[in-house]
Protein backbone atom coordinates (compact mmCIF):
# COMPACT_ATOMS: atom_id res chain seq x y z
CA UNK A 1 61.26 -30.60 167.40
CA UNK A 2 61.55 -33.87 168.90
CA UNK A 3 62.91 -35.13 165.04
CA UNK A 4 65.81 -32.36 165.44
CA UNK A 5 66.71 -33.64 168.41
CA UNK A 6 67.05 -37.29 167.33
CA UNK A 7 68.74 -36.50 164.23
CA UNK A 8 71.10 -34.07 166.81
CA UNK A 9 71.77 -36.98 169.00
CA UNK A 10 72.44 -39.87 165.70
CA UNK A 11 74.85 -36.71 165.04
CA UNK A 12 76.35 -37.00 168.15
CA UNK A 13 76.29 -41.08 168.26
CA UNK A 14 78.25 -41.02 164.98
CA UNK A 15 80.55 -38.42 165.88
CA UNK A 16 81.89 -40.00 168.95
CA UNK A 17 81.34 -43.99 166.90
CA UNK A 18 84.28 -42.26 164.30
CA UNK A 19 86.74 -40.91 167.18
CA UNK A 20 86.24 -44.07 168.97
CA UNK A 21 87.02 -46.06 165.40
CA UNK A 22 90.10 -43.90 164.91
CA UNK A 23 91.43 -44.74 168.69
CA UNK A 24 91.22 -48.25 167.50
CA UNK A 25 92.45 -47.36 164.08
CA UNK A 26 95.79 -45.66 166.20
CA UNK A 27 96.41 -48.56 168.57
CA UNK A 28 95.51 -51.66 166.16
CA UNK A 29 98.89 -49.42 164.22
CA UNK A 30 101.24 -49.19 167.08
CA UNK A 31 100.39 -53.19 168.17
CA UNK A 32 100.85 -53.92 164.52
CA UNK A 33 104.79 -52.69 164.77
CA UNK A 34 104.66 -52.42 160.55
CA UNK A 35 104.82 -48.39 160.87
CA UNK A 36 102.37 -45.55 161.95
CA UNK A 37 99.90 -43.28 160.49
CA UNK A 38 100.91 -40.88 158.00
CA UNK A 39 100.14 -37.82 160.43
CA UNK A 40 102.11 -39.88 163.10
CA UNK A 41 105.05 -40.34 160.71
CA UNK A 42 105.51 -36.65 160.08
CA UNK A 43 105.25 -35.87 163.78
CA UNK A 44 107.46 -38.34 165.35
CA UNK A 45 110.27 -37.69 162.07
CA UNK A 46 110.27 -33.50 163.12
CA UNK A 47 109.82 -33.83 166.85
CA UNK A 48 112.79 -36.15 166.86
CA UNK A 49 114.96 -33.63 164.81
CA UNK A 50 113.83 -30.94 167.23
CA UNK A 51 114.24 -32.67 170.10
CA UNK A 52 110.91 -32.18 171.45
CA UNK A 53 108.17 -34.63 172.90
CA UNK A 54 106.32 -36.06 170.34
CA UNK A 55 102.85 -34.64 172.28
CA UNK A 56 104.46 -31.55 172.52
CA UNK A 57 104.88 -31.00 168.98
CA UNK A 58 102.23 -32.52 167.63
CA UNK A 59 99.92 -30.51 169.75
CA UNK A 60 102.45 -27.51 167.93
CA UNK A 61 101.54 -28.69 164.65
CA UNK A 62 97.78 -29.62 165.12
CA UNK A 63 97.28 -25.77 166.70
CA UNK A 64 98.80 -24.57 163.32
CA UNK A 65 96.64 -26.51 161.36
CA UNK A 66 93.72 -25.21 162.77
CA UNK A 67 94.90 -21.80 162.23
CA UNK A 68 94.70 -22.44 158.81
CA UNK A 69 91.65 -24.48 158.85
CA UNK A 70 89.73 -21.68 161.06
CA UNK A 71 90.52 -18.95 157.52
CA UNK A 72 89.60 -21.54 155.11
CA UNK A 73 87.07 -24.35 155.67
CA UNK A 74 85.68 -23.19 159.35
CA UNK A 75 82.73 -25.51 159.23
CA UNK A 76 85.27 -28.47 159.86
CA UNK A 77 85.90 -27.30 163.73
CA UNK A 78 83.37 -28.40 166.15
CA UNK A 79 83.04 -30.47 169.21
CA UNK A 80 84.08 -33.43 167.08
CA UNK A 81 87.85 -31.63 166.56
CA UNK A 82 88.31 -31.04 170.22
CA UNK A 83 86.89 -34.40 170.93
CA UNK A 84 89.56 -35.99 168.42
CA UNK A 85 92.65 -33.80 169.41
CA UNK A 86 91.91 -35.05 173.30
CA UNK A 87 90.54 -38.51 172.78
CA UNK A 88 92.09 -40.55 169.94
CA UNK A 89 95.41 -40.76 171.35
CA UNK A 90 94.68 -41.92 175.15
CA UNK A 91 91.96 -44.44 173.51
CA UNK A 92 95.06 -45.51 171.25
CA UNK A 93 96.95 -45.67 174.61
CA UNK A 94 94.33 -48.19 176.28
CA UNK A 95 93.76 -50.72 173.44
CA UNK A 96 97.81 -50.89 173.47
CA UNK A 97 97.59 -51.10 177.27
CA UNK A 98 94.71 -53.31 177.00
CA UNK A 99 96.33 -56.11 175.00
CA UNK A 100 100.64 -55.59 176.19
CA UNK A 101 99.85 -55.32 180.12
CA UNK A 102 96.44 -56.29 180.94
CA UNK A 103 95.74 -59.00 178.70
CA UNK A 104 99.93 -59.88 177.70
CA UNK A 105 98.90 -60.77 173.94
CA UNK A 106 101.40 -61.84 172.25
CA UNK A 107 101.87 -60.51 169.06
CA UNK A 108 102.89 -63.25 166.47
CA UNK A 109 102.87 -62.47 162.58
CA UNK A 110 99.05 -63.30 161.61
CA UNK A 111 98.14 -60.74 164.91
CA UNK A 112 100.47 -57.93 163.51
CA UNK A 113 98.43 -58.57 160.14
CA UNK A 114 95.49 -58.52 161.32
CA UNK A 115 96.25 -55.52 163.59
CA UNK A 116 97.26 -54.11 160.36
CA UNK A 117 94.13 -54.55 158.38
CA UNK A 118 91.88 -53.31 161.01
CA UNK A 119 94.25 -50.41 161.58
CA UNK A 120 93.42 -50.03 157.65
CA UNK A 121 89.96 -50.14 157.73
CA UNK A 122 89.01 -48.40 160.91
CA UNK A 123 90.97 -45.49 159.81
CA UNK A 124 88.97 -45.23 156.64
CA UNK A 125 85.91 -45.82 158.64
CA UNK A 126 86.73 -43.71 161.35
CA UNK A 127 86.92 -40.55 159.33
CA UNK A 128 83.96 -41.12 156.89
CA UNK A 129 81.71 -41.01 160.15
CA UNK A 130 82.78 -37.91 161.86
CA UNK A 131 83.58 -36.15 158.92
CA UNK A 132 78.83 -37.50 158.26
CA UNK A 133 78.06 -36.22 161.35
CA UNK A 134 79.20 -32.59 160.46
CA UNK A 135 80.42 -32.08 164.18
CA UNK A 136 83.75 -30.80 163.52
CA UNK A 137 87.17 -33.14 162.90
CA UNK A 138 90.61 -33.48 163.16
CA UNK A 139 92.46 -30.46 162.07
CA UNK A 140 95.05 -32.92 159.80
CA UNK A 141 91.48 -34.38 158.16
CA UNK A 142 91.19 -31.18 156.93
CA UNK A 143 93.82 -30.86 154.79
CA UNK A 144 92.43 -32.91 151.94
CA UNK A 145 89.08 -30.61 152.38
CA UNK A 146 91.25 -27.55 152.13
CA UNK A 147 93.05 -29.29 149.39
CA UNK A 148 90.05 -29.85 146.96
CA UNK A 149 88.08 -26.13 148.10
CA UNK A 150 91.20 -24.03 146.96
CA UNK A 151 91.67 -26.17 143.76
CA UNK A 152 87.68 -25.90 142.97
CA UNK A 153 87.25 -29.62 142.76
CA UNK A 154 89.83 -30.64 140.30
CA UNK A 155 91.56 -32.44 142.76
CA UNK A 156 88.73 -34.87 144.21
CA UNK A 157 88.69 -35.41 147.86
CA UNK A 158 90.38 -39.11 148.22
CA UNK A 159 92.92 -38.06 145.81
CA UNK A 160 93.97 -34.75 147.69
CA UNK A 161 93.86 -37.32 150.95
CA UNK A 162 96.64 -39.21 148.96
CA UNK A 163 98.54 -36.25 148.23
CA UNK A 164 98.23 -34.99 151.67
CA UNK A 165 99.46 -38.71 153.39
CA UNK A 166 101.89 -39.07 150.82
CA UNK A 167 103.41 -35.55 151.31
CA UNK A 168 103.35 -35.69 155.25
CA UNK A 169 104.98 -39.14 154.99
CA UNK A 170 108.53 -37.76 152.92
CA UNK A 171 108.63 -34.90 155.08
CA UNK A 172 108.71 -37.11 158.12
CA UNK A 173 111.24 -39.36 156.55
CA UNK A 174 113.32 -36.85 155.42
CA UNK A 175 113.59 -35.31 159.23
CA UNK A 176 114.40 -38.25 160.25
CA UNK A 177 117.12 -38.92 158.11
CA UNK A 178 118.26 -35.27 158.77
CA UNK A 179 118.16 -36.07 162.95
CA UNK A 180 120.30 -39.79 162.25
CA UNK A 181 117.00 -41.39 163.78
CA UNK A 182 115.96 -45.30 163.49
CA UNK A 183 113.67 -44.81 159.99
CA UNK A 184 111.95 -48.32 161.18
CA UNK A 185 110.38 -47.24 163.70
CA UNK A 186 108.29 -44.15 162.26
CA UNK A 187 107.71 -46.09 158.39
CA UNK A 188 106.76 -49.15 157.28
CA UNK A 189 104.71 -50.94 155.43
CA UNK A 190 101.34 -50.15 157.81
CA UNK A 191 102.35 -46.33 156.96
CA UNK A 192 102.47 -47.17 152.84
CA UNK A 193 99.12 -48.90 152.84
CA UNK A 194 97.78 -45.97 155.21
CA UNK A 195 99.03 -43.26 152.96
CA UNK A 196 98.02 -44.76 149.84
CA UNK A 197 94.71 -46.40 150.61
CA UNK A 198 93.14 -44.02 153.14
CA UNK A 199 91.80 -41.38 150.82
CA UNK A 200 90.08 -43.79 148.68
CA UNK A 201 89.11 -45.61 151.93
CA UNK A 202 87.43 -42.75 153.29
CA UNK A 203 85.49 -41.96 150.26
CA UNK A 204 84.02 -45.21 149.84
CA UNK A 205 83.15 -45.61 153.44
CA UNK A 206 81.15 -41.96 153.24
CA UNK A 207 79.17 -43.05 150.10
CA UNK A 208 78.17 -46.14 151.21
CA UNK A 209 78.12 -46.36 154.99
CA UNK A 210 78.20 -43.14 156.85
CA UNK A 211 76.05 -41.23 154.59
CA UNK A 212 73.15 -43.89 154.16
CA UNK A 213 73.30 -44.48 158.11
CA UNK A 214 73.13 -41.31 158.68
CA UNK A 215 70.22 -40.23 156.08
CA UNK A 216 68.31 -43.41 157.30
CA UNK A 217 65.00 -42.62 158.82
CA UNK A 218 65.84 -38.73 159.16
């Protein structure tokens, strides 16, 4: 008993170590200024052809996600996805607040880089150790698992991730072009590297970090 309930609480420790890693992931993008996520991209290109809020829609399109995700992979929602859809973005909101107001960085070329690379890499990391702890994620993060469940494995999961990023990213450019918006300021280059390199990112992150913490002394 008192083994299930440390392996439940390591659960819970990497669960809320991923969200926390995809806050930073978020933020470490916006302070970058060289484009956002791939979810982001999409969100900000159709809200601004709508004229919505971009939290207004994107809580719009994250509802319709789970939909689908609640009649296809339902052992993806858990505390972890309501924990995500709540937390990421006002963590991404306080590391931007963090280093603009409180600490007034500024934010010369070699920062933006490096903003970008961890942005990169904590995005990769981020989703390899929620997605370990089995807790429930994202509703977007389960695209690629829906992906690669209705094709039967042919298309592996870092490769369906690509398709997914990839896909979300022309639709959001194309809305924007549609709406006469500023493309700059949804795409860039952080948004290319983030669509192209997540997948892959993810997957190697899961095989050789997530999974062996979390199989360690169970």
């Amino acid at each position: 008993m008192k083994s299930e309930k440390n392996f439940f609480l390591k659960r819970c420790i990497m669960m809320l170590t991923g969200i926390l890693f995809i806050g930073v992931c978020v933020g470490a993008f916006r302070l970058s200024a060289f484009g956002v996520d791939a979810f982001t991209c999409m969100n900000l290109g159709i809200s601004g052809f709508l004229h919505m809020s971009f939290g207004t829609w994107q809580l719009i399109m994250n509802a319709g996600i789970l939909v689908v995700v609640f009649f296809t992979v339902r052992h993806c929602i858990g505390a972890g996805t309501i924990v995500n859809m709540v937390g990421v973005g006002y963590m991404a909101d306080f590391i931007c607040w963090l280093f603009q107001e409180a600490l007034k960085v500024e934010m010369t070329l070699p920062l933006r880089t490096a903003a970008l690379i961890i942005g990169c890499v904590f995005a990769g990391l981020g989703v390899s150790f929620y997605m370990v702890a089995e807790m429930g994620i994202a509703p977007y993060d389960s695209v690629a698992i829906i992906i690669e469940e209705v094709t039967k494995g042919r298309i592996q999961f870092q490769y369906a991730r690509v398709l997914s990023d990839v896909t979300v990213v022309i639709t959001g450019v194309v809305f924007c072009l549609m709406s006469g918006g500023n493309l700059w300021l949804i795409i860039g280059i952080g948004t290319i590297c983030n669509a192209l390199f997540n997948g892959p990112l993810i997957q190697f992150f899961k095989a050789h970090v997530a999974q062996p913490i979390m199989n360690s002394s169970r």
